[in-house]
C-alpha atoms as a PDB file:
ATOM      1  CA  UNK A   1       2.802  46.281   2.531  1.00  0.00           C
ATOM      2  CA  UNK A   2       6.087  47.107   3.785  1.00  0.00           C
ATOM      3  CA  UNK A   3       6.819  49.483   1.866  1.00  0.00           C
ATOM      4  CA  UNK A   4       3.730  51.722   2.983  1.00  0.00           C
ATOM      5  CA  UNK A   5       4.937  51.122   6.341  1.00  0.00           C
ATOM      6  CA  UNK A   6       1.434  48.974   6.908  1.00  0.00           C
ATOM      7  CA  UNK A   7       1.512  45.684   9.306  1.00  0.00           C
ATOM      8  CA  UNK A   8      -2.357  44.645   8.690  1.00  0.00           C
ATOM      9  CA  UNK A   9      -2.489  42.317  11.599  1.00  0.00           C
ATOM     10  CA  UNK A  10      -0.766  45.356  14.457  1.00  0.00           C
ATOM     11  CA  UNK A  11      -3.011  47.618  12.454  1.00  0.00           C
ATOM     12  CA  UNK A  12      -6.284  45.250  13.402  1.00  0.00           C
ATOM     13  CA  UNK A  13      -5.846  44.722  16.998  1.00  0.00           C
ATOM     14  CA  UNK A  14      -5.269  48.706  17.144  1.00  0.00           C
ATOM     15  CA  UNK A  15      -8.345  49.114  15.724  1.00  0.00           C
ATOM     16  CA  UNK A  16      -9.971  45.865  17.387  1.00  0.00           C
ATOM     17  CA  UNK A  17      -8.800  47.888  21.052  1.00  0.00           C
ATOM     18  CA  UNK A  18     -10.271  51.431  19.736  1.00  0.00           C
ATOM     19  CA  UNK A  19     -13.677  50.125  19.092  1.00  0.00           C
ATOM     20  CA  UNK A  20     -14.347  47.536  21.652  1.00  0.00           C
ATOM     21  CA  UNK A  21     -13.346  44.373  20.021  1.00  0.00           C
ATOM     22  CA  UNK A  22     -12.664  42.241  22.891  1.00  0.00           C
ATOM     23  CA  UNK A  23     -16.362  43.132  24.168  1.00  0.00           C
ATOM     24  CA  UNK A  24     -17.607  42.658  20.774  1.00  0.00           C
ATOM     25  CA  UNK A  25     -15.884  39.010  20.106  1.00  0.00           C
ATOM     26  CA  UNK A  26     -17.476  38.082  23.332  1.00  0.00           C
ATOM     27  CA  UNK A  27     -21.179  39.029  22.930  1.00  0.00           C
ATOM     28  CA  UNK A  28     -21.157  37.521  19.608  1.00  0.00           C
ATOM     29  CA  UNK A  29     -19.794  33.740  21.513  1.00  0.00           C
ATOM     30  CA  UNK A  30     -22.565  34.183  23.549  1.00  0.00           C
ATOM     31  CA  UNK A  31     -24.988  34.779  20.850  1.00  0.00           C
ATOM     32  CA  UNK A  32     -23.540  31.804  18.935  1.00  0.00           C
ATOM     33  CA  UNK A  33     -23.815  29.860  22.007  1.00  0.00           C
ATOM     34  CA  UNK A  34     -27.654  30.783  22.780  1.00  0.00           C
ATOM     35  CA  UNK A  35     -28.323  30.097  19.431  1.00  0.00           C
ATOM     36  CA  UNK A  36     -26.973  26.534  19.382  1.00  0.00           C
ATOM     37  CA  UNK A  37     -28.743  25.765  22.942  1.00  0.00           C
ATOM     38  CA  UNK A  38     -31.973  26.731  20.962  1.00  0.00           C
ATOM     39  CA  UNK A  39     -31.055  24.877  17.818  1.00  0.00           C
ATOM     40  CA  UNK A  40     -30.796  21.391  19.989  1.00  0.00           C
ATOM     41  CA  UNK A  41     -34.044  22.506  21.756  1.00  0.00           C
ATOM     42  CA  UNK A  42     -35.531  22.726  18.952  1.00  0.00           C
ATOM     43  CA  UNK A  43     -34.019  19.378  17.216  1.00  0.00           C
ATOM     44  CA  UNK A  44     -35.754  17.586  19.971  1.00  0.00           C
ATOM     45  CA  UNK A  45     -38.684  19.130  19.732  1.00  0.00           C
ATOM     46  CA  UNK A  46     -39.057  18.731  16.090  1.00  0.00           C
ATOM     47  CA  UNK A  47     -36.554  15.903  14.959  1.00  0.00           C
ATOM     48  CA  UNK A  48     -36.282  13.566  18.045  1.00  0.00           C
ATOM     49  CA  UNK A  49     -39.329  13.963  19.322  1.00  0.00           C
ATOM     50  CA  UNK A  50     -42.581  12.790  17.954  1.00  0.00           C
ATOM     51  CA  UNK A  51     -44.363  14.301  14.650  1.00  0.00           C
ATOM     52  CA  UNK A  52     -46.717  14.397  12.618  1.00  0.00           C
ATOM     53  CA  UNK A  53     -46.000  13.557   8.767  1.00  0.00           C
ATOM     54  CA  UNK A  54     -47.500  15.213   5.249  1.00  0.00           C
ATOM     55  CA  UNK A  55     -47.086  13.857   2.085  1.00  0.00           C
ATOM     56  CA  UNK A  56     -45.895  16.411  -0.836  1.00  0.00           C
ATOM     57  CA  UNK A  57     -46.067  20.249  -1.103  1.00  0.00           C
ATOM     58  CA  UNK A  58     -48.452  22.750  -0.734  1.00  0.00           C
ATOM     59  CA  UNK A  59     -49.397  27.118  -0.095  1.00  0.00           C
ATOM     60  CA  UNK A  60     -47.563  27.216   3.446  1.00  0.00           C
ATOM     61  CA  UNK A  61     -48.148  30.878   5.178  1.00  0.00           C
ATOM     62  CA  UNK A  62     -45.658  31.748   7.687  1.00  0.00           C
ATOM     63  CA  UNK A  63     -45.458  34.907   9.645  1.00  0.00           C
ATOM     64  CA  UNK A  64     -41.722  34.919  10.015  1.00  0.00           C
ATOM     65  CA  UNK A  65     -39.677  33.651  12.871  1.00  0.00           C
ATOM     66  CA  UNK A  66     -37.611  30.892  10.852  1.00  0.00           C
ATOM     67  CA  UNK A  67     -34.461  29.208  12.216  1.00  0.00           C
ATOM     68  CA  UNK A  68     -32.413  27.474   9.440  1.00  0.00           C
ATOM     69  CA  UNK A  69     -31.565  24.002  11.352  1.00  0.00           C
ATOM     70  CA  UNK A  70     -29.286  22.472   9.654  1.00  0.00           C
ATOM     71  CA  UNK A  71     -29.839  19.233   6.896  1.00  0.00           C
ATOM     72  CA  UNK A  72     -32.405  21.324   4.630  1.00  0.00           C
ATOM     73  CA  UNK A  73     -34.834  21.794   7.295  1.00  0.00           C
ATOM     74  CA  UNK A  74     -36.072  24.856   8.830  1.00  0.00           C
ATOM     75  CA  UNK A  75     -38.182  25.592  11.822  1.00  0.00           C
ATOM     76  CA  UNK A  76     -41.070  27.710  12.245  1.00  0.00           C
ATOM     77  CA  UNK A  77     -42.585  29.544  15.017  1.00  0.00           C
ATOM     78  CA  UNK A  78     -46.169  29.546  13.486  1.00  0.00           C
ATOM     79  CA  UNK A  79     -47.595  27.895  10.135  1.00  0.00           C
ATOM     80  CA  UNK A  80     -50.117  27.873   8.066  1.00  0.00           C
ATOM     81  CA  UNK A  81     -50.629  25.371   5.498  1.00  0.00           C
ATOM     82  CA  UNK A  82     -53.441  24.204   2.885  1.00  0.00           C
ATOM     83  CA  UNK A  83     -53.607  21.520   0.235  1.00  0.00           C
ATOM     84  CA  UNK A  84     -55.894  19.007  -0.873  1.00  0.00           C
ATOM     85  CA  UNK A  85     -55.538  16.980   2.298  1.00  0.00           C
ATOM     86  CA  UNK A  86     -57.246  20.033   4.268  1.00  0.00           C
ATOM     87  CA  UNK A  87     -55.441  22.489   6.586  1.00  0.00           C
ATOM     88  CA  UNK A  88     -52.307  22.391   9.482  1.00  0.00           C
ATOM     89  CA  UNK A  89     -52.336  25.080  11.757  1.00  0.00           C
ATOM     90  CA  UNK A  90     -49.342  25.202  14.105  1.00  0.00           C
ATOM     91  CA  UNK A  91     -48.773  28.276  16.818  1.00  0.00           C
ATOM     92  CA  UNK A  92     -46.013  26.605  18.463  1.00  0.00           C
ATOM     93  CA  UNK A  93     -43.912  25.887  15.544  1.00  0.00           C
ATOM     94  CA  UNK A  94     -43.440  22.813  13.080  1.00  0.00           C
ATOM     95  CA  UNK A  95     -39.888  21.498  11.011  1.00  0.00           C
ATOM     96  CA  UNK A  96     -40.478  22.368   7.082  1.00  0.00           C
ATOM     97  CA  UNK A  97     -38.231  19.769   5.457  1.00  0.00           C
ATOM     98  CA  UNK A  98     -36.930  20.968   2.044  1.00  0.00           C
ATOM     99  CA  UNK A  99     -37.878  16.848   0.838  1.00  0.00           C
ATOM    100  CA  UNK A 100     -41.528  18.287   0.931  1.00  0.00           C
ATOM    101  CA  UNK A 101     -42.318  16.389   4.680  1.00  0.00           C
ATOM    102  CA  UNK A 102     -43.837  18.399   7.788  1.00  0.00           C
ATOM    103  CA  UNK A 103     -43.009  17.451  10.952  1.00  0.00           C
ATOM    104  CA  UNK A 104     -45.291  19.015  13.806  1.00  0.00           C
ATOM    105  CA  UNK A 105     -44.889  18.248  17.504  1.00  0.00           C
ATOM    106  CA  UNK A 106     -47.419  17.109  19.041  1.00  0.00           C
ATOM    107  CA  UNK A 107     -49.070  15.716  22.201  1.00  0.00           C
ATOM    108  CA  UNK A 108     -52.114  14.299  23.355  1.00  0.00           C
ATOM    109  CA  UNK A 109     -53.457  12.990  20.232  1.00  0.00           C
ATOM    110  CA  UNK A 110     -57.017  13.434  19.861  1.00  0.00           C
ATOM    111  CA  UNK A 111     -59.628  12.863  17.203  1.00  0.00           C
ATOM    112  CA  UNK A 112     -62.932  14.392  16.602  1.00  0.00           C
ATOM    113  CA  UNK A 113     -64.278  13.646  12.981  1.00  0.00           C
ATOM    114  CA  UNK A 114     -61.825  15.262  10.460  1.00  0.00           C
ATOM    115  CA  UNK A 115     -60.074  17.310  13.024  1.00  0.00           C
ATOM    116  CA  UNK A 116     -57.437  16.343  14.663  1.00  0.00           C
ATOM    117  CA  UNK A 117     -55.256  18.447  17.415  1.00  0.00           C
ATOM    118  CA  UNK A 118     -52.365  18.670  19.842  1.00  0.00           C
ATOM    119  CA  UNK A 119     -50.525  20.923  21.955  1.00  0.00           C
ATOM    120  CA  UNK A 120     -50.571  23.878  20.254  1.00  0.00           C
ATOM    121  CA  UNK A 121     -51.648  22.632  16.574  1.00  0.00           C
ATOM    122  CA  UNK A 122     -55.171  21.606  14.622  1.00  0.00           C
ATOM    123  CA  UNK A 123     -55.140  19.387  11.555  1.00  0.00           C
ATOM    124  CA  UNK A 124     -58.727  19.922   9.362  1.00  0.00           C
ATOM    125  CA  UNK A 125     -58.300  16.799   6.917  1.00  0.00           C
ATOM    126  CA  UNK A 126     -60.344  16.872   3.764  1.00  0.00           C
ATOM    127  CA  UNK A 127     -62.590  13.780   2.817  1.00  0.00           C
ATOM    128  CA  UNK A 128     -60.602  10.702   1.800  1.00  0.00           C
ATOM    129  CA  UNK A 129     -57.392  11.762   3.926  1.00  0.00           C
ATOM    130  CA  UNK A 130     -56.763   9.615   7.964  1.00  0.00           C
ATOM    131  CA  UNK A 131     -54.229   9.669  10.021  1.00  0.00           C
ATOM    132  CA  UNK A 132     -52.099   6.749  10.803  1.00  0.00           C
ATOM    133  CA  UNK A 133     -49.547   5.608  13.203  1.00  0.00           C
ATOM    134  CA  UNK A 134     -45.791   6.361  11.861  1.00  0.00           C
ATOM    135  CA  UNK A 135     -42.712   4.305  11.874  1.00  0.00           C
ATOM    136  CA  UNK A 136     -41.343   5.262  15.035  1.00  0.00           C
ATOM    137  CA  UNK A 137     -43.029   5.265  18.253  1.00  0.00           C
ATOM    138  CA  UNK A 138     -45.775   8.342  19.418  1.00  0.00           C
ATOM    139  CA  UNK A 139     -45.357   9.659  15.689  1.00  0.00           C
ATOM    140  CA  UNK A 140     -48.064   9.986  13.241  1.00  0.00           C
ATOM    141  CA  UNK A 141     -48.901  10.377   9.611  1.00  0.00           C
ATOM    142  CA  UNK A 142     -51.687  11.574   7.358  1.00  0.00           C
ATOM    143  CA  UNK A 143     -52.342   9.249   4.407  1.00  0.00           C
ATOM    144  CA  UNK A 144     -54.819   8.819   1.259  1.00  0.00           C
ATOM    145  CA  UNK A 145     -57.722   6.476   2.835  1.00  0.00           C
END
């Protein structure tokens, strides 16, 4: 590069100063960091706090709105999911796990027949599918009767 009379890294910050690269570095570390305060929001929401398990996979609708969290799992603003166990509906988000597991958050468990529901999500199981406590504390789990 010498011999063109180029020096790549003088020639970058000349270019980094012409179109605002200082601003530009800057907005995108506070992006990053807005994005990691909302990735540990949502971790415990989803992963630390308590949820409600599925068994295997199934025809999962989602609108959009996914945020790739890390370990295989994503999270979802809204869901939509069917199978042979009956039907999730989540509209304020659930953890897809790649393994095939669901993890909704919920609160204020309540039953009424074959529905079950929480803040913000309904669970329609099919006959021959219950919901059981979990393994860890305030967490849940739907299981073959």
């Amino acid at each position: 590069m010498q011999a063109l009379n180029i020096h790549p890294r003088a020639e970058a910050a000349k270019a980094a100063a012409r179109y605002g690269g200082a601003e530009i570095l800057l907005s995108e570390e506070k992006r990053e960091q807005a994005r990691q305060a909302r990735l540990d929001e949502l971790r415990k929401t989803f992963v630390e706090g308590p949820t409600l398990l599925f068994p295997g996979a199934a025809t999962v609708t989602i609108p959009g709105g996914g945020v790739a969290s890390g370990d295989r799992n994503d999270i979802f603003r809204s869901f939509s999911r069917l199978r042979d166990l009956g039907k999730l509906e989540a509209e304020k988000g659930c953890l897809y796990r790649v393994t095939a597991v669901l993890a909704v958050w919920r609160r204020r468990f309540s039953s009424i027949k074959l529905l079950f529901s929480g803040d913000g999500w309904k669970l329609y199981l099919s006959p021959g599918w219950t919901v059981k406590e979990g393994e860890r504390m305030g967490s849940y789990e739907v299981v073959k009767e």
